[in-house]
PDB file of N, CA and C in Angstrom:
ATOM      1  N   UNK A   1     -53.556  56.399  25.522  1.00  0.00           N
ATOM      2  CA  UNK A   1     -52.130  56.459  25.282  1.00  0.00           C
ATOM      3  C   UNK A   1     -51.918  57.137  23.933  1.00  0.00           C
ATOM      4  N   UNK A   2     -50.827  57.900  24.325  1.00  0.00           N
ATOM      5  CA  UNK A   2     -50.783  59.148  22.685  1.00  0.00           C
ATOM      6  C   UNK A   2     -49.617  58.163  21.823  1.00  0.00           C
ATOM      7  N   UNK A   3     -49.782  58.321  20.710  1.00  0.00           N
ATOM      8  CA  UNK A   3     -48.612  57.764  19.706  1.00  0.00           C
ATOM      9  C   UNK A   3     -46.915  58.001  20.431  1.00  0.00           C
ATOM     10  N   UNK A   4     -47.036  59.512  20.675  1.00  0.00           N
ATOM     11  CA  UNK A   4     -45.639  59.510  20.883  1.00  0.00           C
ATOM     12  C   UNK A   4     -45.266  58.724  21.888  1.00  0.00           C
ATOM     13  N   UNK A   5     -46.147  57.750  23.146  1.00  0.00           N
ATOM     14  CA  UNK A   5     -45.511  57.014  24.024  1.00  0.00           C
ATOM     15  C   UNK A   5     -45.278  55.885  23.683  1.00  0.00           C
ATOM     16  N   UNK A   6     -45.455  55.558  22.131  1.00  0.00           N
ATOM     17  CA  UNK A   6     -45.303  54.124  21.744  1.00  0.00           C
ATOM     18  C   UNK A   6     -43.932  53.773  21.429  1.00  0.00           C
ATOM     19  N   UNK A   7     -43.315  52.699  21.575  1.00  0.00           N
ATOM     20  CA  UNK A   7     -42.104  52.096  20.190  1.00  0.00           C
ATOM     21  C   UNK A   7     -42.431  52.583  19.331  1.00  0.00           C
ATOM     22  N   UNK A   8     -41.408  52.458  18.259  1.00  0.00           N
ATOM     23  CA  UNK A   8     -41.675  52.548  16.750  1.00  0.00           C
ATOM     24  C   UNK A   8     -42.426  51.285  16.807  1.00  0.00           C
ATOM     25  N   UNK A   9     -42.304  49.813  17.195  1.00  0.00           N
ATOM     26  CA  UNK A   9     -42.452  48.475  17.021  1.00  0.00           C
ATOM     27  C   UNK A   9     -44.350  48.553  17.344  1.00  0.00           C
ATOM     28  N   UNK A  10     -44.329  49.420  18.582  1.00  0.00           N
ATOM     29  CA  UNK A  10     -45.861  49.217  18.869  1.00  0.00           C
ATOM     30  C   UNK A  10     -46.991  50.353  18.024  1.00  0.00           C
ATOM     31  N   UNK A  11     -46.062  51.416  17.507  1.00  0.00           N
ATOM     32  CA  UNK A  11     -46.369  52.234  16.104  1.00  0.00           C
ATOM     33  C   UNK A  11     -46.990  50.991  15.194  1.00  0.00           C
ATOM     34  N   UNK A  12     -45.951  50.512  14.589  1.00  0.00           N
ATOM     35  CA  UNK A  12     -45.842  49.458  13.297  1.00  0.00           C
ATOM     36  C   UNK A  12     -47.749  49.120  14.028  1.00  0.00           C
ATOM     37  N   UNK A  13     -47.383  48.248  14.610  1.00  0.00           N
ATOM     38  CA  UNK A  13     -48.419  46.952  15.058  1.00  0.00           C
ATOM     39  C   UNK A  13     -49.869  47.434  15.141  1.00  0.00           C
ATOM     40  N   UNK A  14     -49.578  48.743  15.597  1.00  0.00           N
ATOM     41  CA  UNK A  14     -50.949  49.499  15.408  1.00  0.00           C
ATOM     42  C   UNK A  14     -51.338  49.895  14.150  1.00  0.00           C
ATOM     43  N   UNK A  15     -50.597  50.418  13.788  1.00  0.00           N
ATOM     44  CA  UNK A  15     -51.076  51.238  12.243  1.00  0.00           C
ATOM     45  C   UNK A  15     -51.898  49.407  11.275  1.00  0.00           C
ATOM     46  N   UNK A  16     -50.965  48.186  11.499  1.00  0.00           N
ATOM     47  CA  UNK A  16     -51.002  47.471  11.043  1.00  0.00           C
ATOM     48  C   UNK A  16     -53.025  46.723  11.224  1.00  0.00           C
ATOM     49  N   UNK A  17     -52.986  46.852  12.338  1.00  0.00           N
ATOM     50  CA  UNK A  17     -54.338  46.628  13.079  1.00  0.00           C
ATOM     51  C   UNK A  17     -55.052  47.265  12.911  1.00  0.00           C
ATOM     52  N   UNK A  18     -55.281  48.688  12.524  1.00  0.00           N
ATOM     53  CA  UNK A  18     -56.208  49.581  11.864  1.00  0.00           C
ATOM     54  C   UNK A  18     -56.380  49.096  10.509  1.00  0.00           C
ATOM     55  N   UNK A  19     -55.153  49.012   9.757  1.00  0.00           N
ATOM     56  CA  UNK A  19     -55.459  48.145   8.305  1.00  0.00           C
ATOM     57  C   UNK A  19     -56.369  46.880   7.860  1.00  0.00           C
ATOM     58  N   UNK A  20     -55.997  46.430   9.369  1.00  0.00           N
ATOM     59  CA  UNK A  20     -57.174  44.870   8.848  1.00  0.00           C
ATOM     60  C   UNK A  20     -58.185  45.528   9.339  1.00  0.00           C
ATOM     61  N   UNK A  21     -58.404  46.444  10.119  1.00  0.00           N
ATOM     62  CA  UNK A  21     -59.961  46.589  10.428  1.00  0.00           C
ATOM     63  C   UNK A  21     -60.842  47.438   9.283  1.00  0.00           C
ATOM     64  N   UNK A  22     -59.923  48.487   8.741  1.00  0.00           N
ATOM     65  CA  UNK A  22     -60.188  48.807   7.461  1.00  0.00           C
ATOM     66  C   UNK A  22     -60.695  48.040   6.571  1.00  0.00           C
ATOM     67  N   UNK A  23     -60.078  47.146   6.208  1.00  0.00           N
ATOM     68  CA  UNK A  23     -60.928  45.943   5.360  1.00  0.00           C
ATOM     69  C   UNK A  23     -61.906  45.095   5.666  1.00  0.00           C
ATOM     70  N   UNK A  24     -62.107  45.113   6.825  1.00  0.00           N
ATOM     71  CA  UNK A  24     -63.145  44.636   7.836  1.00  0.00           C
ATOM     72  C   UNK A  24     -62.689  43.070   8.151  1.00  0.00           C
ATOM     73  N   UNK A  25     -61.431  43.245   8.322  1.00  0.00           N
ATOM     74  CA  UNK A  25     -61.090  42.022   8.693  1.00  0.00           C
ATOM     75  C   UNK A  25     -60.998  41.812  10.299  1.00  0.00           C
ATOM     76  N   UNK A  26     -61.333  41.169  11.005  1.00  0.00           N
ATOM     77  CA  UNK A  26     -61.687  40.904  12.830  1.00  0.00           C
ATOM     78  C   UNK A  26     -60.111  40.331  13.389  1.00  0.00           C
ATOM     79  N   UNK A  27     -58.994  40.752  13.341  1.00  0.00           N
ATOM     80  CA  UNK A  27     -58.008  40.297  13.841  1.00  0.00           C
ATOM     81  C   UNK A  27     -57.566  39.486  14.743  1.00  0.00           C
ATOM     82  N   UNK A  28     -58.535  39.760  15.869  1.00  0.00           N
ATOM     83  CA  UNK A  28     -58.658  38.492  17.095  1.00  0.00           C
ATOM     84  C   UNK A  28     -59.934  37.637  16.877  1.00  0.00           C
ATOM     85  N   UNK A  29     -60.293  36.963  15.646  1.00  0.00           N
ATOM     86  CA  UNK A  29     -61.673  35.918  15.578  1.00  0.00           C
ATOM     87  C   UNK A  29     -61.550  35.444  17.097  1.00  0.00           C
ATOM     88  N   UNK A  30     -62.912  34.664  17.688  1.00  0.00           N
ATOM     89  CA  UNK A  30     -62.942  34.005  18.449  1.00  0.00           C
ATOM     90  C   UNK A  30     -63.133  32.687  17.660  1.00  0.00           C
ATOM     91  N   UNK A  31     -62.241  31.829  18.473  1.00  0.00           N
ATOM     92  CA  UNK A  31     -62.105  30.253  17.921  1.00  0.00           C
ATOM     93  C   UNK A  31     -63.579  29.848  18.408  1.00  0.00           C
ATOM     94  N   UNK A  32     -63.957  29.158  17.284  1.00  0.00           N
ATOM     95  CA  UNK A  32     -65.173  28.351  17.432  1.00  0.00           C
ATOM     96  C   UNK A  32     -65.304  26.912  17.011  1.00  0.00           C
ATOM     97  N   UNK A  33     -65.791  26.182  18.386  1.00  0.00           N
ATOM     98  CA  UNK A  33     -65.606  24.300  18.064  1.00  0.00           C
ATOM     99  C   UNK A  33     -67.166  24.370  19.035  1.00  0.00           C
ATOM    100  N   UNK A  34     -66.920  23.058  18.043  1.00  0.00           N
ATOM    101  CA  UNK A  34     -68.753  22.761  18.316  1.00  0.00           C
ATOM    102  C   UNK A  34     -68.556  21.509  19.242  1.00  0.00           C
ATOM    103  N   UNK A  35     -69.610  22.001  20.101  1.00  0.00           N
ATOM    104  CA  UNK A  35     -69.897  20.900  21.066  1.00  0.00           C
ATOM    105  C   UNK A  35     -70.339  19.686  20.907  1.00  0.00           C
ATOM    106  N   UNK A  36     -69.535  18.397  21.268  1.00  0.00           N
ATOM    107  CA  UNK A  36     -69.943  17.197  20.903  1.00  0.00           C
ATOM    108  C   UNK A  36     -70.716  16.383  21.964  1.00  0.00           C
ATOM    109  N   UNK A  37     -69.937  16.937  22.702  1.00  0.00           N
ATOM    110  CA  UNK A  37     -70.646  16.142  24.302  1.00  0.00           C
ATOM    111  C   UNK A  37     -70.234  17.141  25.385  1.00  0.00           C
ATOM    112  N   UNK A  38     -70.864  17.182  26.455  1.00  0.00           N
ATOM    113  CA  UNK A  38     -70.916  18.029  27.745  1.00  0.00           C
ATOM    114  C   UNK A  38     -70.653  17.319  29.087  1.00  0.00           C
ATOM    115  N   UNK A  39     -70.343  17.692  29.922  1.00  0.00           N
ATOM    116  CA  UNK A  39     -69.905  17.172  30.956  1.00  0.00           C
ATOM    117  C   UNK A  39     -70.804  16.160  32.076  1.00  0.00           C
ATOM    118  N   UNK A  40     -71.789  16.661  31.641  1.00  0.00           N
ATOM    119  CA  UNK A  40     -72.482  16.040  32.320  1.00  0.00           C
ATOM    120  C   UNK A  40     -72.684  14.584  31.791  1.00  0.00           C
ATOM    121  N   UNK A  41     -72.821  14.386  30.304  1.00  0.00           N
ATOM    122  CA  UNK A  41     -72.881  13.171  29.773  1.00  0.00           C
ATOM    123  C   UNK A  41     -71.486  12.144  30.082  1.00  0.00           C
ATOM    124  N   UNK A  42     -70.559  13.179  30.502  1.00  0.00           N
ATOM    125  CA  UNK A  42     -69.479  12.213  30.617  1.00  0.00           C
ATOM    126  C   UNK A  42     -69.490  11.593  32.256  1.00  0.00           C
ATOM    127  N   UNK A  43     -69.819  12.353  32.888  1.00  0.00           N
ATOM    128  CA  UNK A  43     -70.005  12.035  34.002  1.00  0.00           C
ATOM    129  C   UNK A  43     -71.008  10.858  34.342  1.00  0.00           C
ATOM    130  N   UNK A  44     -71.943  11.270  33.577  1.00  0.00           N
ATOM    131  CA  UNK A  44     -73.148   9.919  33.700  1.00  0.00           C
ATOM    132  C   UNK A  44     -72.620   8.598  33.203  1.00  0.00           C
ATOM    133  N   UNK A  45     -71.982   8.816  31.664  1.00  0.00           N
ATOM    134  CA  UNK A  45     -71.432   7.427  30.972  1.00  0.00           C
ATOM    135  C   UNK A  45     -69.864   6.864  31.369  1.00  0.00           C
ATOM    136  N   UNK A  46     -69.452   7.442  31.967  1.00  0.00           N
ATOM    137  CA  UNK A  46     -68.218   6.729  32.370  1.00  0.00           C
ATOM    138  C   UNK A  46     -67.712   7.033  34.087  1.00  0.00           C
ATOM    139  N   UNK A  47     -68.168   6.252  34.900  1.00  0.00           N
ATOM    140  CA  UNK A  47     -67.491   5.913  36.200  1.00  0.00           C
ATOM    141  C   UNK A  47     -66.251   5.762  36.233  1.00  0.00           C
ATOM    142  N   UNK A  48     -65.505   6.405  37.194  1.00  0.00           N
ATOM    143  CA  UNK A  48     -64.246   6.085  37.720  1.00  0.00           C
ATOM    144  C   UNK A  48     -64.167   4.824  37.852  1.00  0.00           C
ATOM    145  N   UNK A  49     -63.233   4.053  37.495  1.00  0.00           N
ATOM    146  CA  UNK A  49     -62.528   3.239  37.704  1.00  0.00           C
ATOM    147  C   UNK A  49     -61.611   3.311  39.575  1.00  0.00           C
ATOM    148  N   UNK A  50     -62.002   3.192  40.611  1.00  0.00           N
ATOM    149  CA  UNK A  50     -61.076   3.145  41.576  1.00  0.00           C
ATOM    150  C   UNK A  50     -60.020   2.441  42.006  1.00  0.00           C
ATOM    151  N   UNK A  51     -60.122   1.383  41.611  1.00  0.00           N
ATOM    152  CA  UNK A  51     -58.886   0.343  41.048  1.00  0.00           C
ATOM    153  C   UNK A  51     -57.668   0.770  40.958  1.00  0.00           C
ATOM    154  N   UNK A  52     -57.939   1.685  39.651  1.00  0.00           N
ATOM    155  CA  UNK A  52     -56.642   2.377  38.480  1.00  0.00           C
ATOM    156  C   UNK A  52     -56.112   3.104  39.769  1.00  0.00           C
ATOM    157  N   UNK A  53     -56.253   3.723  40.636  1.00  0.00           N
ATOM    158  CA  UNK A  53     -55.686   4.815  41.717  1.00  0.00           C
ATOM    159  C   UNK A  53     -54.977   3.957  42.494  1.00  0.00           C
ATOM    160  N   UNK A  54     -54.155   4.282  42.347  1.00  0.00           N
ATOM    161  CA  UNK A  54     -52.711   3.780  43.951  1.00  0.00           C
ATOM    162  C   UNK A  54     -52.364   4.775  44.869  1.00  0.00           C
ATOM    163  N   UNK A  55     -52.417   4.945  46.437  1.00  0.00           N
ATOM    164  CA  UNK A  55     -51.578   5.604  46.903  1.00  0.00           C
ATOM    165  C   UNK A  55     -50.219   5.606  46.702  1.00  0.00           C
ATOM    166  N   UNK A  56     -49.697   6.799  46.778  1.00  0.00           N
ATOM    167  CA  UNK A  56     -48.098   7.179  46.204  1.00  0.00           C
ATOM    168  C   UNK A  56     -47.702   7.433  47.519  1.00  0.00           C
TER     169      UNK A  56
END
C-alpha cells in the first residue's frame, strides 16, 4: 500500500511506528506471564463437584 492511499490519520500512525522502531523500541511486546500451574494439574487436583449442577 503506497502512502498516498492512506488517511492523513493512518500517515500520522505510521510515521509514528517507524519512530519507535528507530529507537528500537518493539511496539507490539508480547505479554509475558509465567506459568504457575497447567491444566493438567488442575484436572488431576480438583474433581467436579456434580452436586453443584442443576438441570435448568
Amino acid at each position: 500500500m503506497n502512502d498516498l492511499s492512506l488517511s492523513e490519520q493512518q500517515q500520522i500512525r505510521r510515521n509514528s511506528l517507524n519512530e519507535l522502531k528507530k529507537l528500537g523500541i518493539d511496539p507490539y511486546p508480547a505479554a509475558g506471564y509465567k506459568t504457575n500451574i497447567f491444566t493438567a494439574d488442575i484436572h488431576r487436583n480438583h474433581r467436579p463437584d456434580e452436586n453443584r449442577f442443576a438441570d435448568v
